[in-house]
N, C-alpha and C. Protein backbone atom coordinates (compact mmCIF):
# COMPACT_ATOMS: atom_id res chain seq x y z
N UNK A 1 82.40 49.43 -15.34
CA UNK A 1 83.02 49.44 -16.62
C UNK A 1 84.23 48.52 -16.63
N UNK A 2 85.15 48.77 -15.12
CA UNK A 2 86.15 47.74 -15.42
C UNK A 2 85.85 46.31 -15.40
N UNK A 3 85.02 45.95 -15.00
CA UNK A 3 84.47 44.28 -14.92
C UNK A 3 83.63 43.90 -16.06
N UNK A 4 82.71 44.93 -17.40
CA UNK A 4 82.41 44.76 -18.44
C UNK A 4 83.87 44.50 -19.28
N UNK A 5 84.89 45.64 -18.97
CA UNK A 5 86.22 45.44 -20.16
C UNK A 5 86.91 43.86 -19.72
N UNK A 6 87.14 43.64 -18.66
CA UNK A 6 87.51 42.49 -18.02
C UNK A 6 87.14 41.17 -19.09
N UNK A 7 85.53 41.50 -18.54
CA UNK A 7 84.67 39.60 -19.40
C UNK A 7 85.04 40.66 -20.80
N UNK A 8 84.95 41.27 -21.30
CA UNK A 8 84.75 41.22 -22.72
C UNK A 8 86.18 40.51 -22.90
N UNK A 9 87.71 40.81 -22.49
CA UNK A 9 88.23 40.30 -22.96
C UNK A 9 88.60 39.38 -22.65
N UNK A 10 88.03 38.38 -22.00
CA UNK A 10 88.17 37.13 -21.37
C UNK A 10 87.62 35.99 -22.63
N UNK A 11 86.69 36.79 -22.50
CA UNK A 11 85.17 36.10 -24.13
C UNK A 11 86.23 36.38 -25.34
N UNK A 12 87.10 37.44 -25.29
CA UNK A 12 87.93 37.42 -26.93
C UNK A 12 88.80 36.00 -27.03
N UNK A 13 89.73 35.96 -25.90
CA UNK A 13 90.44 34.88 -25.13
C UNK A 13 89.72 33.83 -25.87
N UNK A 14 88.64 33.50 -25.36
CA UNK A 14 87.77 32.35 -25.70
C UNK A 14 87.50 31.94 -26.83
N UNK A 15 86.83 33.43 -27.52
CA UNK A 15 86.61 32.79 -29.18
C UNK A 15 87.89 32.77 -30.04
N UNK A 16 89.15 33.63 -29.49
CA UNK A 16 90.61 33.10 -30.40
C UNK A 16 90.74 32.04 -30.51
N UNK A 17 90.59 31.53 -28.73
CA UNK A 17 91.31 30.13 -28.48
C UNK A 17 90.77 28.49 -28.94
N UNK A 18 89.20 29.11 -29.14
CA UNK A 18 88.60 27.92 -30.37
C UNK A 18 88.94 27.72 -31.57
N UNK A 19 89.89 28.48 -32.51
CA UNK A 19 90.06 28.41 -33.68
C UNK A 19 91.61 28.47 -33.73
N UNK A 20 91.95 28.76 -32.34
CA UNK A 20 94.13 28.40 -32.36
C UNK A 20 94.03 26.82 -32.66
N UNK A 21 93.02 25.97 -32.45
CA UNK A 21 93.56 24.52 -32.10
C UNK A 21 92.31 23.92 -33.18
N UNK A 22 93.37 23.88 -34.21
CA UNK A 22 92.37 23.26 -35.36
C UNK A 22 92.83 21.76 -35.49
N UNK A 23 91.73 20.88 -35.71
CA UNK A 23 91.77 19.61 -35.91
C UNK A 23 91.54 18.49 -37.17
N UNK A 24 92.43 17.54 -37.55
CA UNK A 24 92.44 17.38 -38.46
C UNK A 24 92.36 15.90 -38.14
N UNK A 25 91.38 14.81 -39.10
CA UNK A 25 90.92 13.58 -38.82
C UNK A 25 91.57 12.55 -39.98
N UNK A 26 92.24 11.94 -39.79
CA UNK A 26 92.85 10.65 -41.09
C UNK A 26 92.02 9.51 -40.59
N UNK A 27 92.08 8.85 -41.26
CA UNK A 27 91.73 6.96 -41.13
C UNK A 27 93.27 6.06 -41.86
N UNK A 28 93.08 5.03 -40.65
CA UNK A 28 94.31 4.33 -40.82
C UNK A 28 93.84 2.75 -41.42
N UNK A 29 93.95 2.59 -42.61
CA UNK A 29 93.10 1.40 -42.85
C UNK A 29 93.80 0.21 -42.40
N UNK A 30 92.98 -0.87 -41.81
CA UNK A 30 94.11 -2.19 -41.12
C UNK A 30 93.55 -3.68 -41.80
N UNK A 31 94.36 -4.28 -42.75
CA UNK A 31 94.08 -5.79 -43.25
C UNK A 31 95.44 -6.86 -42.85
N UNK A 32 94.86 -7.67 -43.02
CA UNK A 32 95.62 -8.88 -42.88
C UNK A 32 95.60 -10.22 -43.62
N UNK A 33 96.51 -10.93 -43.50
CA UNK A 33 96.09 -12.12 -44.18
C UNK A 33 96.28 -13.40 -43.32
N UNK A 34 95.16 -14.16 -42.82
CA UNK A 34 94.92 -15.41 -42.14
C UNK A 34 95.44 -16.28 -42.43
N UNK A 35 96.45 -17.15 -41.88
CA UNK A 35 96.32 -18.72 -42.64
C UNK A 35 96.12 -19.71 -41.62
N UNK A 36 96.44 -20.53 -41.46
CA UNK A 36 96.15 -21.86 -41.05
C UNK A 36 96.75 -21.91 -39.54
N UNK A 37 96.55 -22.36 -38.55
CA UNK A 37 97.58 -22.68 -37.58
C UNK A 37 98.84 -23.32 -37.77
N UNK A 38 99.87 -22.88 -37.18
CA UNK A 38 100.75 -23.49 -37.56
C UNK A 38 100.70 -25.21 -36.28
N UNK A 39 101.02 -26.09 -37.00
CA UNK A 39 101.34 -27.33 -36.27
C UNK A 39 102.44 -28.05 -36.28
N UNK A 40 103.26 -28.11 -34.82
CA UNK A 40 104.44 -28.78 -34.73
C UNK A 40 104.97 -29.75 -34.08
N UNK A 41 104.87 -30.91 -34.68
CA UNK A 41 105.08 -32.28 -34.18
C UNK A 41 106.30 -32.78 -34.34
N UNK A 42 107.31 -32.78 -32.96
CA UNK A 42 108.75 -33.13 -33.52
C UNK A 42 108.78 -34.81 -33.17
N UNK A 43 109.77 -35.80 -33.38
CA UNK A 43 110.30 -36.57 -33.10
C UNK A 43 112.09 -37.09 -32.82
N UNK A 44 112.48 -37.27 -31.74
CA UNK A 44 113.52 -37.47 -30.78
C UNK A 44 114.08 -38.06 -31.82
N UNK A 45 115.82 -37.50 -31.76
CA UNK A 45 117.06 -38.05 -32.45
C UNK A 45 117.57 -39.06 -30.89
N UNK A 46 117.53 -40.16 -31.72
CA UNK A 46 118.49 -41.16 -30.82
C UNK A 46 119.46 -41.80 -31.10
N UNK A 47 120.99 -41.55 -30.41
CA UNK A 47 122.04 -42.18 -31.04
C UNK A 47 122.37 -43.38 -30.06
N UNK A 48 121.64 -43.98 -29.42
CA UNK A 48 121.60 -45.26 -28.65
C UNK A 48 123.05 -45.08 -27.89
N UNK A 49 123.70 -46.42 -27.26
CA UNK A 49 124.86 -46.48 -26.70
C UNK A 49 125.76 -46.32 -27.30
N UNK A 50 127.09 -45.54 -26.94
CA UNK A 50 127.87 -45.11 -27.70
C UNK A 50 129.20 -44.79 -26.77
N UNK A 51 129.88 -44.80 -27.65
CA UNK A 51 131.71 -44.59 -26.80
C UNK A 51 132.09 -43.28 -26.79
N UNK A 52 132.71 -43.24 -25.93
CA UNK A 52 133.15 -41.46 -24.86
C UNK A 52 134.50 -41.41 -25.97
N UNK A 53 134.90 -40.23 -25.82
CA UNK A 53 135.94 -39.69 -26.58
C UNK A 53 135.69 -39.97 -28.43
N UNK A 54 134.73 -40.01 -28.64
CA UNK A 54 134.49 -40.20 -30.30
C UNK A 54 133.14 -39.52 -30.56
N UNK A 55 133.18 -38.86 -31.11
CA UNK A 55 131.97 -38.38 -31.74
C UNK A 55 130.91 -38.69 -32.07
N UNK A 56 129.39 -38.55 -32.46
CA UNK A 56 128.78 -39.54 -33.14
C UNK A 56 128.12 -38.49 -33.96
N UNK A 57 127.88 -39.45 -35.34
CA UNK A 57 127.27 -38.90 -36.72
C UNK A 57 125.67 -39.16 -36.83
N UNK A 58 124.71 -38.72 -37.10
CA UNK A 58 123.53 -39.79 -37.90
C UNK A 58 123.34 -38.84 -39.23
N UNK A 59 122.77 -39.78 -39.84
CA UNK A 59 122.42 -38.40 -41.28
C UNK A 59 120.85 -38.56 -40.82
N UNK A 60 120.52 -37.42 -41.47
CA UNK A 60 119.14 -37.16 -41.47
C UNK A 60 117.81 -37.66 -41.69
N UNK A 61 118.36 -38.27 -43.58
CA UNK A 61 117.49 -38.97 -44.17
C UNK A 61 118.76 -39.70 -45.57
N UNK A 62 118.49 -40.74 -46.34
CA UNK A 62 119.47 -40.93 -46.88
C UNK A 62 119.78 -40.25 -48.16
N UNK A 63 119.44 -38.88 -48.33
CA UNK A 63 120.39 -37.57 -48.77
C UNK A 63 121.15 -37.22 -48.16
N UNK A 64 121.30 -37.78 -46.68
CA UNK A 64 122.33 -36.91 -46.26
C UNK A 64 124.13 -37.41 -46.20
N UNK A 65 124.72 -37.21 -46.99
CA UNK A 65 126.03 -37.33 -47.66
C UNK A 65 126.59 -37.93 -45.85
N UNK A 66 126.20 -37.14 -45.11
CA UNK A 66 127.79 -37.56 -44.12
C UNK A 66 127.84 -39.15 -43.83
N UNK A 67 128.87 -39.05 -43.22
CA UNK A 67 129.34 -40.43 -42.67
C UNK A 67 128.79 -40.78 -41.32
N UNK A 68 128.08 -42.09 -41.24
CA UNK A 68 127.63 -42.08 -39.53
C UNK A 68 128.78 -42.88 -39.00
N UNK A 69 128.98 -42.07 -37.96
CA UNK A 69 129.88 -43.07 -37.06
C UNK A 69 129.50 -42.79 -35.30
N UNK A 70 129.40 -43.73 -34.75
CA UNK A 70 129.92 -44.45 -33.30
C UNK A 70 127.87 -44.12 -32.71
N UNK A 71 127.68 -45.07 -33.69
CA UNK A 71 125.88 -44.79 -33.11
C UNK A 71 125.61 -46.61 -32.60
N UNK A 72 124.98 -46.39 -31.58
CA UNK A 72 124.70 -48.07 -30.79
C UNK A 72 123.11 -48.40 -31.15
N UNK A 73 122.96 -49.60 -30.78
CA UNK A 73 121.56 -50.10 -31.48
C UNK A 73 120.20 -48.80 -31.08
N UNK A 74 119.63 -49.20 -32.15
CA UNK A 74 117.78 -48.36 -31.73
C UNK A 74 118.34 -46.95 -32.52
N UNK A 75 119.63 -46.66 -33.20
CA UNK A 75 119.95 -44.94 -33.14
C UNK A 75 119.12 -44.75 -34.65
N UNK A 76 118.53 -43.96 -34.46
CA UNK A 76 116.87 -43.12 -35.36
C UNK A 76 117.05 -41.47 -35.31
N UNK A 77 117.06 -40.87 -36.83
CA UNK A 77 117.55 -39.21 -36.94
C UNK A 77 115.71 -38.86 -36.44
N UNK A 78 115.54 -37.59 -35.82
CA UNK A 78 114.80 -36.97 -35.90
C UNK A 78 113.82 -36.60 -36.58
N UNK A 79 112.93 -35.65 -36.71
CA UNK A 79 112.11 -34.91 -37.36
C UNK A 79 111.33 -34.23 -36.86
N UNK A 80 111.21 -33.00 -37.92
CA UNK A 80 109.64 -32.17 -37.06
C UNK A 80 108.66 -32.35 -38.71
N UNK A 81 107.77 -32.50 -38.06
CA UNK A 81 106.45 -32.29 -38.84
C UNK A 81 105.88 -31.12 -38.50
N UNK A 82 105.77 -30.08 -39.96
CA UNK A 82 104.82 -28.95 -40.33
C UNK A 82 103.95 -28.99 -40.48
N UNK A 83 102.97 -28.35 -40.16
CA UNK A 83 101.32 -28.91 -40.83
C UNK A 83 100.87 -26.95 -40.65
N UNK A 84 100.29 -26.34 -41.68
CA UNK A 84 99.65 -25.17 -41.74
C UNK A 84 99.09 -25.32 -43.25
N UNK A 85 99.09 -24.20 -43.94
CA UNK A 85 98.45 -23.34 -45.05
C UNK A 85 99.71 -24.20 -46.16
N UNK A 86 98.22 -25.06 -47.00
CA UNK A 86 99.53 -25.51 -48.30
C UNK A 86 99.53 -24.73 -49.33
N UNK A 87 100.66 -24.57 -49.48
CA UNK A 87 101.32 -23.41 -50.71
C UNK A 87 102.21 -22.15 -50.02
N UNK A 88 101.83 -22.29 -48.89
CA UNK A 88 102.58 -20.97 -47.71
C UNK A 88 103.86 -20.91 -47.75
N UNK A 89 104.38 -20.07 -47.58
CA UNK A 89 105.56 -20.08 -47.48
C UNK A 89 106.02 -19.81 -46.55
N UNK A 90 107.34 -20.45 -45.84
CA UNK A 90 107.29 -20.64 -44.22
C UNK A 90 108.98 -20.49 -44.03
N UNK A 91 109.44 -19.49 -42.50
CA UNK A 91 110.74 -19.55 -42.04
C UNK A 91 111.08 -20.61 -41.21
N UNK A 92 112.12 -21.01 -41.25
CA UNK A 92 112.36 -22.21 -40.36
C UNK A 92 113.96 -22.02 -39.98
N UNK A 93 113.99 -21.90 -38.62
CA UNK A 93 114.98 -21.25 -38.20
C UNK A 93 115.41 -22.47 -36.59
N UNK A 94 117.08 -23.26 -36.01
CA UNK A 94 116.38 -23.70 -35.04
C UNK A 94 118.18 -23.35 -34.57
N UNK A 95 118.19 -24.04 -33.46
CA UNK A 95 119.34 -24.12 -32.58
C UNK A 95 120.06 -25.29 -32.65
N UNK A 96 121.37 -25.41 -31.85
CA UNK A 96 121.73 -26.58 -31.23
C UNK A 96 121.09 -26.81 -30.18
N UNK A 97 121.95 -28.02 -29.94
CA UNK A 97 121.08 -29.15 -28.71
C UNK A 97 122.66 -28.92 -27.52
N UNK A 98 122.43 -28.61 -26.56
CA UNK A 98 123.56 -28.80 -25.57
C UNK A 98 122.82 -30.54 -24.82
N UNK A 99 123.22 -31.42 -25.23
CA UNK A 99 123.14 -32.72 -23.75
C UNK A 99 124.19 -32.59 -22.47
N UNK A 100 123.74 -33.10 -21.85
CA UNK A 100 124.02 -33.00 -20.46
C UNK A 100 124.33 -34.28 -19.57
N UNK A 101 125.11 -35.01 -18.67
CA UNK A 101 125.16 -36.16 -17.87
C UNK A 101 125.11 -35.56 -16.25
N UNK A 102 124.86 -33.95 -16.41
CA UNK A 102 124.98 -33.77 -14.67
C UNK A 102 126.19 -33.07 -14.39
N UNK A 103 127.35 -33.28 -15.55
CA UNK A 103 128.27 -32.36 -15.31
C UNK A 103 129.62 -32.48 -16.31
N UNK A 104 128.99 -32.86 -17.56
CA UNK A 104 129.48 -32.76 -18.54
C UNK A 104 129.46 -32.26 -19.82
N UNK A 105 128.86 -31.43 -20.13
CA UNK A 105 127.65 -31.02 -21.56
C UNK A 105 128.52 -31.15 -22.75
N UNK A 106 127.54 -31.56 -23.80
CA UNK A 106 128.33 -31.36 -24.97
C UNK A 106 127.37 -31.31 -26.05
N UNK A 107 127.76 -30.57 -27.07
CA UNK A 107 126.91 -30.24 -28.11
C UNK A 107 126.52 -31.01 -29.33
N UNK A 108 124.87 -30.87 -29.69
CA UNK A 108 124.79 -32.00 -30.53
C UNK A 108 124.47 -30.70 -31.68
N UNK A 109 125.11 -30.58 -33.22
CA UNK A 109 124.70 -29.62 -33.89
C UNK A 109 124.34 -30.69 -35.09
N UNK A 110 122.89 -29.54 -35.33
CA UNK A 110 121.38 -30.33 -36.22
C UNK A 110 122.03 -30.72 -37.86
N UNK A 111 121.74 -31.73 -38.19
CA UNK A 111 121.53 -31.54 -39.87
C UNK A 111 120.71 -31.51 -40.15
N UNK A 112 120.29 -30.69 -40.74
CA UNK A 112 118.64 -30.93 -40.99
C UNK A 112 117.95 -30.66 -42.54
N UNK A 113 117.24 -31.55 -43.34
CA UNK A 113 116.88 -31.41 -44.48
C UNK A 113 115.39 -31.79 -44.65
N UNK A 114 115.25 -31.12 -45.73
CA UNK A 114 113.67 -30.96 -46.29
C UNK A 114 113.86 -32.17 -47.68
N UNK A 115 113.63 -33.01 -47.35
CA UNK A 115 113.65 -34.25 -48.20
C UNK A 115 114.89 -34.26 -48.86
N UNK A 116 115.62 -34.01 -50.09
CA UNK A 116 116.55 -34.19 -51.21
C UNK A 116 116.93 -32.53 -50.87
N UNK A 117 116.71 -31.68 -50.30
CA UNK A 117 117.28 -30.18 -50.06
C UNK A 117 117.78 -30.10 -48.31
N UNK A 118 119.29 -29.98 -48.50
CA UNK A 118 119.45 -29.48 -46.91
C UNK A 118 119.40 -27.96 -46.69
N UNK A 119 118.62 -28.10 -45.62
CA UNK A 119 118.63 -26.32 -44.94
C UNK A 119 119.71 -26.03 -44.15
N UNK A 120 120.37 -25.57 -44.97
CA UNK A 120 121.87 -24.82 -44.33
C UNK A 120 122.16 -23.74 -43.48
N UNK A 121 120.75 -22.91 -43.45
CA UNK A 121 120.80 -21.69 -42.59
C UNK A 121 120.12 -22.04 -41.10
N UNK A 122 121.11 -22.63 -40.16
CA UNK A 122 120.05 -22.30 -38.93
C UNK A 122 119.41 -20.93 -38.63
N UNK A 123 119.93 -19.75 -38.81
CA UNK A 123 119.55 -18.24 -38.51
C UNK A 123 117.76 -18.26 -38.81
N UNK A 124 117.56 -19.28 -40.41
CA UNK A 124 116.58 -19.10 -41.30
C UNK A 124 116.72 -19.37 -42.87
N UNK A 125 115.94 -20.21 -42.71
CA UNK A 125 115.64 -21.04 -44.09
C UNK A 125 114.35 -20.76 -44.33
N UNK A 126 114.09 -20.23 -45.67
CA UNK A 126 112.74 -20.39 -46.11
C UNK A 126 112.33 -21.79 -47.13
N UNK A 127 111.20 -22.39 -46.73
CA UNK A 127 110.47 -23.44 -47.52
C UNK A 127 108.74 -23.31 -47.95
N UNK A 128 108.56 -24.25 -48.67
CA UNK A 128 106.93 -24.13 -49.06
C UNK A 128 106.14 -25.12 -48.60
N UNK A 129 105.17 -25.28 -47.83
CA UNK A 129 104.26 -26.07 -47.43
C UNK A 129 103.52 -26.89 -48.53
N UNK A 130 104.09 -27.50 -49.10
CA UNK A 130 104.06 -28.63 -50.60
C UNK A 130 102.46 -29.35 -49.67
N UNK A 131 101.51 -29.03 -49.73
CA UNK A 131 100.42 -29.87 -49.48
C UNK A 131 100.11 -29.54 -48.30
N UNK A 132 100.52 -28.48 -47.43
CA UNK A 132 100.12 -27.71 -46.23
C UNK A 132 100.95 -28.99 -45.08
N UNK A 133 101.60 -29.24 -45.69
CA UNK A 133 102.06 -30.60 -44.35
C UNK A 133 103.79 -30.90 -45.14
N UNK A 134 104.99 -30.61 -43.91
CA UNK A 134 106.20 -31.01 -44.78
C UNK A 134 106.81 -31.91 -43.78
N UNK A 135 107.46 -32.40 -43.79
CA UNK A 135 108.63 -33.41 -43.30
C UNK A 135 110.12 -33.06 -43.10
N UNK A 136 110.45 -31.89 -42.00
CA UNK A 136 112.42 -31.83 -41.84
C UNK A 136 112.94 -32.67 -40.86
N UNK A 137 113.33 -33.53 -41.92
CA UNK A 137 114.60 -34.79 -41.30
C UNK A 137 115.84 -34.08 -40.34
N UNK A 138 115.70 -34.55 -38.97
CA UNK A 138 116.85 -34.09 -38.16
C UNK A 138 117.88 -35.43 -37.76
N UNK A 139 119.15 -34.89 -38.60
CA UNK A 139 120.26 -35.71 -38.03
C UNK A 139 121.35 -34.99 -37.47
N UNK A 140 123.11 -35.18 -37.34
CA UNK A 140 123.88 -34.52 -37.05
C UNK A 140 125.17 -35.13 -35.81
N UNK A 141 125.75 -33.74 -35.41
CA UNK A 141 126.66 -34.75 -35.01
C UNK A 141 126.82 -33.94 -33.65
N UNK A 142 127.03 -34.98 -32.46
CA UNK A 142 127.30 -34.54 -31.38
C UNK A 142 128.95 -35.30 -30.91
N UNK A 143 129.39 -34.12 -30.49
CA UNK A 143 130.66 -33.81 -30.15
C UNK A 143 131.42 -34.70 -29.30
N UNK A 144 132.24 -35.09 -29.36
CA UNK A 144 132.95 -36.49 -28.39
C UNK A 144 132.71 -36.06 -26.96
N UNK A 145 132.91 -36.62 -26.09
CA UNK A 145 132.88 -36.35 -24.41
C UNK A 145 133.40 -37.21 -24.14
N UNK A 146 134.16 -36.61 -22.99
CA UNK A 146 135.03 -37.39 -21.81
C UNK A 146 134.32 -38.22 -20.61
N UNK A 147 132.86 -37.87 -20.58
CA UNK A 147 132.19 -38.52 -19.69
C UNK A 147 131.62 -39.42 -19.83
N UNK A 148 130.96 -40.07 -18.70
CA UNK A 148 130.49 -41.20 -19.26
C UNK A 148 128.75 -41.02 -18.45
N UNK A 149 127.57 -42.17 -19.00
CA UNK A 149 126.49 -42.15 -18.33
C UNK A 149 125.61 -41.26 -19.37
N UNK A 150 124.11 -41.30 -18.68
CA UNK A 150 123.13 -41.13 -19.58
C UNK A 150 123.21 -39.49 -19.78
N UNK A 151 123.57 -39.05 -20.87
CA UNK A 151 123.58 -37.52 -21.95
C UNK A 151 121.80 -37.23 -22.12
N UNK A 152 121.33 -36.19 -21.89
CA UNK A 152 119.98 -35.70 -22.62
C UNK A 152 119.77 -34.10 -22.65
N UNK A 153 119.07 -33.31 -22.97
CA UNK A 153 118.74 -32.28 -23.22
C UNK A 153 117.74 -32.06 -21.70
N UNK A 154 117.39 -32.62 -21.01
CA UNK A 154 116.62 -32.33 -19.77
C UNK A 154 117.44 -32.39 -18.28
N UNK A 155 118.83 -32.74 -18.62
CA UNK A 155 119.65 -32.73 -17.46
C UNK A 155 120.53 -31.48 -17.39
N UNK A 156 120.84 -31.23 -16.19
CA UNK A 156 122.16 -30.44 -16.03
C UNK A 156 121.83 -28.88 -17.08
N UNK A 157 122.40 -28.60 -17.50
CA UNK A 157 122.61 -27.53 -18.69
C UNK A 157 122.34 -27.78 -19.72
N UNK A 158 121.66 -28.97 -19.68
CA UNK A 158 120.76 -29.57 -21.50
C UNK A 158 120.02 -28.64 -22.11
N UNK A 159 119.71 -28.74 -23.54
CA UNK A 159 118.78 -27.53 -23.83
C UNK A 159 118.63 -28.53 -25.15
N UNK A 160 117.11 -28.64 -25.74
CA UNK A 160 116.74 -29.20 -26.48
C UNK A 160 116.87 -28.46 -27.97
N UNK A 161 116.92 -29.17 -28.99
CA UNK A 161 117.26 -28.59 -30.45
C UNK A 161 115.78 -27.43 -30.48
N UNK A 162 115.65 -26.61 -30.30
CA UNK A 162 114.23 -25.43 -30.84
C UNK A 162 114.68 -24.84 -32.24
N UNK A 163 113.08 -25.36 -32.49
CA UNK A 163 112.83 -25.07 -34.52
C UNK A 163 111.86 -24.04 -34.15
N UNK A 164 111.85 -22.66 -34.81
CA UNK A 164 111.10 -21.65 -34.49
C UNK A 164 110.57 -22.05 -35.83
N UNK A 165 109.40 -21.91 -36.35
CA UNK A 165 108.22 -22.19 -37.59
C UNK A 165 107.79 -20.93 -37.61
N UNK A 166 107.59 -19.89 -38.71
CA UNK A 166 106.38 -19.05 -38.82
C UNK A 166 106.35 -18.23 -40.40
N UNK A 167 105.13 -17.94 -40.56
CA UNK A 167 104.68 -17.43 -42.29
C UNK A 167 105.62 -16.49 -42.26
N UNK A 168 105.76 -16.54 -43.69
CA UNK A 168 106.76 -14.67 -43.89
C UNK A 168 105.57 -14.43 -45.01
């Protein structure tokens, strides 16, 4: 008798404990929206030979108001080329440039404009992919130095201008 009372209430145990743990099923629905790859083709700001202790200017494109000064032959503003989804609408966000001679660094900070509009926010600028393909003119000004010899973004503590691109 004690091993019948035992399983019987072992079996009660059992059929409570199927109906303590009730289960309940949602669906999480998941979409998205595709666009285009993004494509980023930059081209090198060059301020050619130039004199130590003076600054140098380039403008961007000729919207750009500033003044160029102390740029030596061949000096050409930048650019990156966009290419994705035309009509998209796109963040564009980038850095300065630290150049470098090996043990001198100095900072080149971007101007950078979208034809007749300058993008003033490095943090993030939003623009529109006018034909899925845009054009931001990079000019600007890097900071006088006391040193002398070849400055680049691949020497020493250099760090190249980075344009982060992506849909919002």
């Amino acid at each position: 008798m004690k091993t019948l009372k035992t399983l019987s209430i072992f079996a009660l145990a059992a059929f409570l404990s199927n109906g303590a743990f009730a289960q309940e099923n949602a669906d999480v629905a998941v979409s998205a929206t595709v666009e285009a790859a993004l494509v980023l083709t930059p081209t090198a700001v060059a301020l050619g030979t130039i004199q130590t202790a003076e600054a140098s200017i380039i403008d961007a494109n000729a919207n750009d108001d500033a003044t160029e000064a102390n740029l030596g032959t061949g000096a050409a503003a930048g650019s990156i080329q966009i290419q994705g989804t035309s009509g998209a609408s796109i963040d564009v966000s980038w850095t300065n440039a630290t150049l470098d001679n090996g043990s001198d660094p100095t900072t080149f900070t971007p101007s950078v404009w979208n034809g007749a509009s300058e993008l003033t926010t490095p943090a993030g600028t939003t623009v529109t992919l006018t034909g899925g393909d845009i054009t931001i003119d990079v000019g600007g000004e890097l900071a006088a130095t006391s040193g002398t010899g070849t400055y680049n973004t691949s020497t020493g503590s250099g760090s190249p201008i980075t344009f982060t691109v992506s849909y919002n």
